[in-house]
C-alpha atoms as a PDB file:
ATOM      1  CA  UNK A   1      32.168  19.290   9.494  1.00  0.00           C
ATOM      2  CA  UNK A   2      33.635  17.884   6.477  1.00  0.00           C
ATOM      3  CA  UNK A   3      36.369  15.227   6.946  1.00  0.00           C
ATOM      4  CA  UNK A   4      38.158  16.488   4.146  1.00  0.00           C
ATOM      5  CA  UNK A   5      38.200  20.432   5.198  1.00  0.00           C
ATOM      6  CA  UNK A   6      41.225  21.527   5.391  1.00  0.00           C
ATOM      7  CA  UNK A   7      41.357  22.428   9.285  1.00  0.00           C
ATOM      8  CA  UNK A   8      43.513  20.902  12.318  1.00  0.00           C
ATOM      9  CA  UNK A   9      41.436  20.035  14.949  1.00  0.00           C
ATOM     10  CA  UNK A  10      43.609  20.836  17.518  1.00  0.00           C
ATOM     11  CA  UNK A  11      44.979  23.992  16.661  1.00  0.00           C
ATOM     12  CA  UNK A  12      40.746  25.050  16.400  1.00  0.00           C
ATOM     13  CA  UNK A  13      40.500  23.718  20.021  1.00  0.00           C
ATOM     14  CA  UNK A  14      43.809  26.131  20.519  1.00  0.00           C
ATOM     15  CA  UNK A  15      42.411  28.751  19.930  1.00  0.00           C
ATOM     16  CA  UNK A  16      38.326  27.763  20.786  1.00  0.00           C
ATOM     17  CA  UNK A  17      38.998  27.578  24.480  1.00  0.00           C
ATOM     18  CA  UNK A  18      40.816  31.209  24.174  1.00  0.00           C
ATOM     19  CA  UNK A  19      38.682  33.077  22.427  1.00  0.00           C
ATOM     20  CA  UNK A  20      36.520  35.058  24.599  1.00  0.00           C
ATOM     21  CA  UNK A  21      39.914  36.827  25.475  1.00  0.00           C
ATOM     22  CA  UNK A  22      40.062  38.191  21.849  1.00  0.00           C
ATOM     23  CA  UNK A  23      39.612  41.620  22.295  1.00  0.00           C
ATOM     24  CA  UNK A  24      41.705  41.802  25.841  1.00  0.00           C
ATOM     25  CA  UNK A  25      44.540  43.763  24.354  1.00  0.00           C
ATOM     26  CA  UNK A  26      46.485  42.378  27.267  1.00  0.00           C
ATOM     27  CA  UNK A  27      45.541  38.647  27.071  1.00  0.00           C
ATOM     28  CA  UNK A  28      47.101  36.223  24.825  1.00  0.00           C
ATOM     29  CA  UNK A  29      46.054  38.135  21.934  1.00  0.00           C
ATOM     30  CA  UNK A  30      47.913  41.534  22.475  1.00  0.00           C
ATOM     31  CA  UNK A  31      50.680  41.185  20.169  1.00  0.00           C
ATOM     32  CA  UNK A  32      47.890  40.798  17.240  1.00  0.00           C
ATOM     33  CA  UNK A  33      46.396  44.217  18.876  1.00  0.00           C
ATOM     34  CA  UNK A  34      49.642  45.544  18.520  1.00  0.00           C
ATOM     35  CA  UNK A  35      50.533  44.631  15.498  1.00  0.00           C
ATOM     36  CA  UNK A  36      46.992  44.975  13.669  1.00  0.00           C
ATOM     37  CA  UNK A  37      47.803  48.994  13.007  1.00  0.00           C
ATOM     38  CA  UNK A  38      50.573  48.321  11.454  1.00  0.00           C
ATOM     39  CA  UNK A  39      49.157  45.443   8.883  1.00  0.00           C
ATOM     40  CA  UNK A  40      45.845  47.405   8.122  1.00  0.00           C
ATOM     41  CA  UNK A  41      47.939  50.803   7.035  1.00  0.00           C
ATOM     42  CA  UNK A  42      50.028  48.629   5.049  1.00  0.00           C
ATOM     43  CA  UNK A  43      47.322  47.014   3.525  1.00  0.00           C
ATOM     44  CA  UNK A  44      45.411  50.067   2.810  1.00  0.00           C
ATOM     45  CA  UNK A  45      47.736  52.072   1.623  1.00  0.00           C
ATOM     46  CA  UNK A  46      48.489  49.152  -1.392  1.00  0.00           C
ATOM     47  CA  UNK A  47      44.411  48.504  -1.999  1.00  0.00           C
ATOM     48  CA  UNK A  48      42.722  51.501  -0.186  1.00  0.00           C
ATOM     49  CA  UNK A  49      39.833  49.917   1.618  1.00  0.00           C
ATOM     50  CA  UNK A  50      37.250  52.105   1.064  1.00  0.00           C
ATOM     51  CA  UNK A  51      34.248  51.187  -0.843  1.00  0.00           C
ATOM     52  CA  UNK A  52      36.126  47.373  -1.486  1.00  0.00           C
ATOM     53  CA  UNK A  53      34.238  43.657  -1.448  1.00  0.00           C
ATOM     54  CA  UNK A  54      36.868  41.957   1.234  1.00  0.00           C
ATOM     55  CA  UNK A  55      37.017  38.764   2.689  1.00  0.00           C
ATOM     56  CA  UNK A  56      39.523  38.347   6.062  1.00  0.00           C
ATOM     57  CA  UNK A  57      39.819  34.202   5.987  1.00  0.00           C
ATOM     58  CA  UNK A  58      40.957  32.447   9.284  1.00  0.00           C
ATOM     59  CA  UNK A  59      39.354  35.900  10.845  1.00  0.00           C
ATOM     60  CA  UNK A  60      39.932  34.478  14.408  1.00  0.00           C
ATOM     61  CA  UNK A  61      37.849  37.125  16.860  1.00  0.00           C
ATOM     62  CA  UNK A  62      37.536  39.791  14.027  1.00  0.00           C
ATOM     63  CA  UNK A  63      40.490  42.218  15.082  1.00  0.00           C
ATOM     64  CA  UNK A  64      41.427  42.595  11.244  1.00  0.00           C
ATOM     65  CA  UNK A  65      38.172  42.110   9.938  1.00  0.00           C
ATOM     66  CA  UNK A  66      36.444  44.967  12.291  1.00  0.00           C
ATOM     67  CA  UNK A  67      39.165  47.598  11.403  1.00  0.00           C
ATOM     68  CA  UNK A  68      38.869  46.855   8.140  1.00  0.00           C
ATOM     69  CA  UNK A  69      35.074  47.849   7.712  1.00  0.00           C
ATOM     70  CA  UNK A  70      36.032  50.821  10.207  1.00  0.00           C
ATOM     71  CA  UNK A  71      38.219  51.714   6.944  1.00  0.00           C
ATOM     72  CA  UNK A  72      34.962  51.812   5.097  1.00  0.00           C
ATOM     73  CA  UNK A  73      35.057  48.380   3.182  1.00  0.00           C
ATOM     74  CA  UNK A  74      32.380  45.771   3.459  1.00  0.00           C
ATOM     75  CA  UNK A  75      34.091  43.034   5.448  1.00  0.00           C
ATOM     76  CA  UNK A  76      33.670  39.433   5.544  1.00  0.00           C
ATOM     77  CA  UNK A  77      35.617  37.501   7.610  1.00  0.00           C
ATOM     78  CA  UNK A  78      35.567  33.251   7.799  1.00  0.00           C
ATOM     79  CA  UNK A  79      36.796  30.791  10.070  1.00  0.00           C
ATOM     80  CA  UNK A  80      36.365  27.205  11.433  1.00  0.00           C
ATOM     81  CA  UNK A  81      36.208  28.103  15.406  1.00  0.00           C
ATOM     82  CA  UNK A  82      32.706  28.671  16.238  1.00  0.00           C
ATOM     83  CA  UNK A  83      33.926  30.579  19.362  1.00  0.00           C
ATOM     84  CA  UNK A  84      35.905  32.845  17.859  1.00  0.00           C
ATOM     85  CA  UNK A  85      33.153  34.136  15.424  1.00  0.00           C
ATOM     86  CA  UNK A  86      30.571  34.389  17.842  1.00  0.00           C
ATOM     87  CA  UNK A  87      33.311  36.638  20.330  1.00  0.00           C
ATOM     88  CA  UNK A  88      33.812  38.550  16.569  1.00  0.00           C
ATOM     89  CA  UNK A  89      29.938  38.748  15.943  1.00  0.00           C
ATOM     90  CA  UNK A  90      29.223  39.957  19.352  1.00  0.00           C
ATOM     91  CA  UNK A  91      32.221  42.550  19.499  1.00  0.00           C
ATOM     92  CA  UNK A  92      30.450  43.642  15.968  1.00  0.00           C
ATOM     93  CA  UNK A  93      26.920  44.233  17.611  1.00  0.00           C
ATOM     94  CA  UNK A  94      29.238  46.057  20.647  1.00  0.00           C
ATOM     95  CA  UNK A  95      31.087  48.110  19.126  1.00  0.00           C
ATOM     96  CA  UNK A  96      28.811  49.257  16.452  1.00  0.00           C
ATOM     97  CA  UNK A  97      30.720  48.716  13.355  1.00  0.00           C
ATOM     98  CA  UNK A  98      29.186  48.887  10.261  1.00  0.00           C
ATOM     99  CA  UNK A  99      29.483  46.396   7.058  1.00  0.00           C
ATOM    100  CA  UNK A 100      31.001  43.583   8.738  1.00  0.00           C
ATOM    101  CA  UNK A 101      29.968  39.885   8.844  1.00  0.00           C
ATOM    102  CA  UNK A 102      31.128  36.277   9.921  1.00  0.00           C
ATOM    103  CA  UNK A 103      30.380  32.918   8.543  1.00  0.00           C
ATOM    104  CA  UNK A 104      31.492  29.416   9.741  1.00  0.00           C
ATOM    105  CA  UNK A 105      32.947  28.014   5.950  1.00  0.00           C
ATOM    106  CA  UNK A 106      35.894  27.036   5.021  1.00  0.00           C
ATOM    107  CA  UNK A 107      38.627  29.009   2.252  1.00  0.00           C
ATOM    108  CA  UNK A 108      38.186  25.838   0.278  1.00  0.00           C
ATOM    109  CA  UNK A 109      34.521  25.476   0.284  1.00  0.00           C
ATOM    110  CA  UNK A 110      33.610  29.346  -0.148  1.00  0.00           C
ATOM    111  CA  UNK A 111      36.118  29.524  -3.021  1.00  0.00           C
ATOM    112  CA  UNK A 112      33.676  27.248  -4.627  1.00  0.00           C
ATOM    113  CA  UNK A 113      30.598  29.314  -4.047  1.00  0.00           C
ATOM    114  CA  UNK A 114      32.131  32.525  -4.641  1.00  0.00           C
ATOM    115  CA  UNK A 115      34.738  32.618  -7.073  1.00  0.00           C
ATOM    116  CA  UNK A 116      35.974  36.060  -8.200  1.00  0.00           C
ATOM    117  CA  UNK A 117      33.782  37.716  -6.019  1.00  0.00           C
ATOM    118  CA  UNK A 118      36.447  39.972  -3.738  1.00  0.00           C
ATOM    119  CA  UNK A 119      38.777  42.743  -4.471  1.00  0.00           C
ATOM    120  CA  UNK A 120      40.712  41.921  -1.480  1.00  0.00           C
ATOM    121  CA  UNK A 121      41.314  38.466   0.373  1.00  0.00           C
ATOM    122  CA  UNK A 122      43.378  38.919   3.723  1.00  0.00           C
ATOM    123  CA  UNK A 123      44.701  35.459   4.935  1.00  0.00           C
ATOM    124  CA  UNK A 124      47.193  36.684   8.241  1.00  0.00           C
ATOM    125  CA  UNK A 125      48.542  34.500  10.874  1.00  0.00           C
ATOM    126  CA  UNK A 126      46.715  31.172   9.618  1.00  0.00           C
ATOM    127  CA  UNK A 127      49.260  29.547   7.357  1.00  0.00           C
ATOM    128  CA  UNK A 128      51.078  28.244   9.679  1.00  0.00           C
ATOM    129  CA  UNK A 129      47.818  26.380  11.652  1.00  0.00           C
ATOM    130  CA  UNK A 130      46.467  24.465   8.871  1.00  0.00           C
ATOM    131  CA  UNK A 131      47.733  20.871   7.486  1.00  0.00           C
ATOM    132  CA  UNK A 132      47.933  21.933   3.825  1.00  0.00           C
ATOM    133  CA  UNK A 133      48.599  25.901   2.852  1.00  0.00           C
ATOM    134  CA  UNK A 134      49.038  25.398  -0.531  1.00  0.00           C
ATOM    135  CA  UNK A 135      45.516  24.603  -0.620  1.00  0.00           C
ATOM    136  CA  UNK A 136      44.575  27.630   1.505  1.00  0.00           C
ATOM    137  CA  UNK A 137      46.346  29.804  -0.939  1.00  0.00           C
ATOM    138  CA  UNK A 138      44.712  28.319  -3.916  1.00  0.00           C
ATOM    139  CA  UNK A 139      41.436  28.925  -2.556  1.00  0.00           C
ATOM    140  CA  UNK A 140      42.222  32.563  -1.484  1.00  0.00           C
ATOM    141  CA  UNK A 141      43.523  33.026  -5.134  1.00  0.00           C
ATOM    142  CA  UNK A 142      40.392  31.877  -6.730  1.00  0.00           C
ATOM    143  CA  UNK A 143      37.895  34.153  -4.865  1.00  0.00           C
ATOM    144  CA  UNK A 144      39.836  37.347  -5.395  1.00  0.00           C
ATOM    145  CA  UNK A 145      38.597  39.059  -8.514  1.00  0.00           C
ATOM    146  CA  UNK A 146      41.069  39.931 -11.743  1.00  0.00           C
ATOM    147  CA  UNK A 147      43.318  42.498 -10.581  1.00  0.00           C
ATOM    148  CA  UNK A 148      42.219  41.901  -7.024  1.00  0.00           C
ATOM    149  CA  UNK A 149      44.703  41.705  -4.077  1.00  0.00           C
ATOM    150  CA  UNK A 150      45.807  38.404  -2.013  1.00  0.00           C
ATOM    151  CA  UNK A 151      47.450  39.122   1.299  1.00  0.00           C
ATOM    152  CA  UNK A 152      49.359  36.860   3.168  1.00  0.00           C
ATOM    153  CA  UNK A 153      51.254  36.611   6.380  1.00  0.00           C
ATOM    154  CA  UNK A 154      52.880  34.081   8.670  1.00  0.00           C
ATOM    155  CA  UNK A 155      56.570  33.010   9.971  1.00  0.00           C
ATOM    156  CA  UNK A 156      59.438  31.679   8.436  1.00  0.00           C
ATOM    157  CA  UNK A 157      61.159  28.739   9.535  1.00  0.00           C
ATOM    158  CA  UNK A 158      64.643  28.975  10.365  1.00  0.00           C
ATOM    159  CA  UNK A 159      66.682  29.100  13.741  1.00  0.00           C
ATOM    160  CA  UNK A 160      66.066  32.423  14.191  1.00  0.00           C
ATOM    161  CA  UNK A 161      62.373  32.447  13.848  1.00  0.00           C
ATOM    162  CA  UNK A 162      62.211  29.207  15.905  1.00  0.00           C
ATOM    163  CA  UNK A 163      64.282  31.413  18.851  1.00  0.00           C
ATOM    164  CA  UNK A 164      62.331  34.407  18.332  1.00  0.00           C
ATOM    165  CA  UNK A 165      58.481  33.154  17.652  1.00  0.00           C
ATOM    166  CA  UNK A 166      58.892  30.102  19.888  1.00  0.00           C
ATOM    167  CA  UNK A 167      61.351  30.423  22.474  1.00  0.00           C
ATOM    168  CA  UNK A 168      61.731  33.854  23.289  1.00  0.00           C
ATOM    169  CA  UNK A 169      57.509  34.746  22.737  1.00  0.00           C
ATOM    170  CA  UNK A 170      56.058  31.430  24.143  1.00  0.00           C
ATOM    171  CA  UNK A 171      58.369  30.723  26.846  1.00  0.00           C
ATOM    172  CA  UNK A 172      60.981  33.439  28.080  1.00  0.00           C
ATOM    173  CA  UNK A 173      58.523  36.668  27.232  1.00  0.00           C
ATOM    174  CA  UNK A 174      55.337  34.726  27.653  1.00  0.00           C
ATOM    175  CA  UNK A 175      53.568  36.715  24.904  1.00  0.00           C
ATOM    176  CA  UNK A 176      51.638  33.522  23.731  1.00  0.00           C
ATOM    177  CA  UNK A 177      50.589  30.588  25.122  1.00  0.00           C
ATOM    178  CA  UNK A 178      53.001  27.402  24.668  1.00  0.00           C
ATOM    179  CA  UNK A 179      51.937  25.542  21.871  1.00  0.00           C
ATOM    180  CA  UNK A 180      50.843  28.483  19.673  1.00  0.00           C
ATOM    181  CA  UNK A 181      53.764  27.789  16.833  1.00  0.00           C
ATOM    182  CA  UNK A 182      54.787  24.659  15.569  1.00  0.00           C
ATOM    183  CA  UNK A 183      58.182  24.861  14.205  1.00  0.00           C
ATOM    184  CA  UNK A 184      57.619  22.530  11.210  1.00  0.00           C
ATOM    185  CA  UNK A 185      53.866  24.422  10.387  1.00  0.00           C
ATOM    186  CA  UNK A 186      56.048  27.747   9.575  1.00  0.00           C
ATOM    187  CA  UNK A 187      56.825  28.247   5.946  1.00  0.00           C
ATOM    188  CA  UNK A 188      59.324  29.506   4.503  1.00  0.00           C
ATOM    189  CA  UNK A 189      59.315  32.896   2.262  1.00  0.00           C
ATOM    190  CA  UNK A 190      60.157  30.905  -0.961  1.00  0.00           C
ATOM    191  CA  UNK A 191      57.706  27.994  -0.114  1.00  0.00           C
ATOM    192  CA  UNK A 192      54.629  30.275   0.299  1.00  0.00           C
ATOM    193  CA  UNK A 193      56.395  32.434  -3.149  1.00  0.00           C
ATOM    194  CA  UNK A 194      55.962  29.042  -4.936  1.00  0.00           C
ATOM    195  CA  UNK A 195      52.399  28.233  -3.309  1.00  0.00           C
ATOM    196  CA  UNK A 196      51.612  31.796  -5.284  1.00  0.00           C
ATOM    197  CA  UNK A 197      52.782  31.334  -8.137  1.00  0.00           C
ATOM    198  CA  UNK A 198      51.224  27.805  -8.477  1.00  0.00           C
ATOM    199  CA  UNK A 199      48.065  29.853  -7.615  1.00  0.00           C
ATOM    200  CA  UNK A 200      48.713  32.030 -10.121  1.00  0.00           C
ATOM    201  CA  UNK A 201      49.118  35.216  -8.334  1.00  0.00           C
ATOM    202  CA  UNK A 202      51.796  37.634  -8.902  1.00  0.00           C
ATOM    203  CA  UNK A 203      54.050  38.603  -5.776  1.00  0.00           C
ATOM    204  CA  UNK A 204      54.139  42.978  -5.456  1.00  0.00           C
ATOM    205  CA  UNK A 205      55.684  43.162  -2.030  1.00  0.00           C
ATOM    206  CA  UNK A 206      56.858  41.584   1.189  1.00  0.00           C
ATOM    207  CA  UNK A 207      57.550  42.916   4.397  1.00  0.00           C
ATOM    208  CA  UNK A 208      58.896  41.894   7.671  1.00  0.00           C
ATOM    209  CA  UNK A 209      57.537  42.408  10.658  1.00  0.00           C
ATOM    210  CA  UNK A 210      59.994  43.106  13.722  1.00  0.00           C
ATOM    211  CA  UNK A 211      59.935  43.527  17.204  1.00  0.00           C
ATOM    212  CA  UNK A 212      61.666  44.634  20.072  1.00  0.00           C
ATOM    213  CA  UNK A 213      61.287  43.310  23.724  1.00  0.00           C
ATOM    214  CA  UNK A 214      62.890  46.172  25.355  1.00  0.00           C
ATOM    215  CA  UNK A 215      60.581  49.023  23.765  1.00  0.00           C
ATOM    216  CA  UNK A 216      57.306  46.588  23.127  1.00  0.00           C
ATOM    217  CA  UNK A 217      57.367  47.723  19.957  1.00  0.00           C
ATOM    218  CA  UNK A 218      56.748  46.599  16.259  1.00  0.00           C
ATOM    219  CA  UNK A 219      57.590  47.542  13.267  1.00  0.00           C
ATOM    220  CA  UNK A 220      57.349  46.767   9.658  1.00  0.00           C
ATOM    221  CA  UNK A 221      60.918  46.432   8.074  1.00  0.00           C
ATOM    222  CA  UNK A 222      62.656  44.552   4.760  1.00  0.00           C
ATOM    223  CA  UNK A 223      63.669  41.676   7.771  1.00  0.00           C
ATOM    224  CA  UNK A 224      61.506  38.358   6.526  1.00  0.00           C
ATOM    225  CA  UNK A 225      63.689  36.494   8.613  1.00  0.00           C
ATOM    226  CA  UNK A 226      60.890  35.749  11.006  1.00  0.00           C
ATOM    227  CA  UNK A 227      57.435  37.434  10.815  1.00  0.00           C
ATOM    228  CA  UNK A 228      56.865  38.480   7.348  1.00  0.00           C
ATOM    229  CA  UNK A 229      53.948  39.295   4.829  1.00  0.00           C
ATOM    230  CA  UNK A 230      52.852  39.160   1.322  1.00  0.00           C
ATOM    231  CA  UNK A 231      51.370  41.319  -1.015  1.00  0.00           C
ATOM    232  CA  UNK A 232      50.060  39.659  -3.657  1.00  0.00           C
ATOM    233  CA  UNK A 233      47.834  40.522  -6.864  1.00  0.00           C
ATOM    234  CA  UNK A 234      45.581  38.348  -9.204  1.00  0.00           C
ATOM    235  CA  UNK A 235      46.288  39.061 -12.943  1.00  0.00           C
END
């Protein structure tokens, strides 16, 4: 691997030594089971999926990435853990779906081979694990296509946040292994706003993403206050 890539080497150890529990919606991973519905409506009903060039980066085990080509677009979804992609590959071959494939690069180096080559670039829950996001952003800016659309998400730093996302889901709920957030990784709303517009992409929507312990449910609200996402396009 590059020394310069843009990757933590413990947070890909993190989440290397969990990922054949990827698609155990009641392992580690269930809150991004339970919450993937909700993200892949949103972002369909903004870029509708079908028939579009997308690329998922920091795809993880392929949760987004497989119910995106199950929407009918041709998927390709990147990350650094070779674990992770070869649980995504193999769920692939499993569960049949169509028009989705995984490749070990990083955002920074495929930017360079592919510029302008996707109408959608998904970039969820991976902010906050890598040393520089700015740079992340940048590259996910230059492989979308004109008019193409950028999607971000990841959590806000604050008190709240660091209760909510830390505290109360790592420790009192148990919803994620300790260690999963680092309260000075999260970014704040107006940090990744000014990451896009050095990128030059133009912000179309944010949402918050919200949950309640007593129900085990989430929902997708105005709140940024401590999950949120971006919607994002590329003039």
């Amino acid at each position: 691997m590059n020394a310069h890539v843009n990757a933590d080497p413990a947070e890909l150890a993190k989440f290397s030594d969990l990922a054949h529990r990827w698609w155990d919606p009641e392992s580690e991973f269930r809150p991004l089971h339970q919450i993937n519905p909700l993200r892949l409506d949103w972002i369909d009903s903004l870029c509708g999926l079908a028939g579009k060039n997308v690329l998922d980066v920091g795809c993880g085990g392929g949760i987004l990435a497989d119910s995106m080509a199950r929407k009918g677009a041709t998927v390709t979804g990147i990350d650094l853990s070779v674990k992770a992609l070869k649980v995504a590959q193999l769920h692939a071959l499993e569960a049949g779906t169509e028009n989705v494939s995984y490749r070990e690069v990083s955002a920074e180096a495929l930017a360079q081979e592919q510029p302008a080559a996707f109408d959608v670039v998904t970039c969820m829950e991976m902010l906050e694990h890598v040393p520089d996001p700015a740079s992340v952003v940048r590259a996910c800016a230059r492989m979308a296509k004109p008019g193409g659309w950028v999607f971000f998400s990841t959590i806000n730093r604050n008190t709240k946040s660091f209760l909510f996302a830390v505290i109360g889901a790592e420790y009192l709920l148990q919803m994620l292994p300790k260690g999963t957030h680092e309260y000075a990784k999260m970014i704040r709303p107006s940090e990744l706003a000014a990451y896009c517009r050095e990128a030059e992409l133009q912000l179309d929507q944010t949402r918050g993403l919200e949950y309640n312990p007593l129900t085990s449910r989430y929902w997708l609200s105005q709140d940024t206050s401590v999950n949120y996402l971006f919607a994002t396009r590329k003039p």
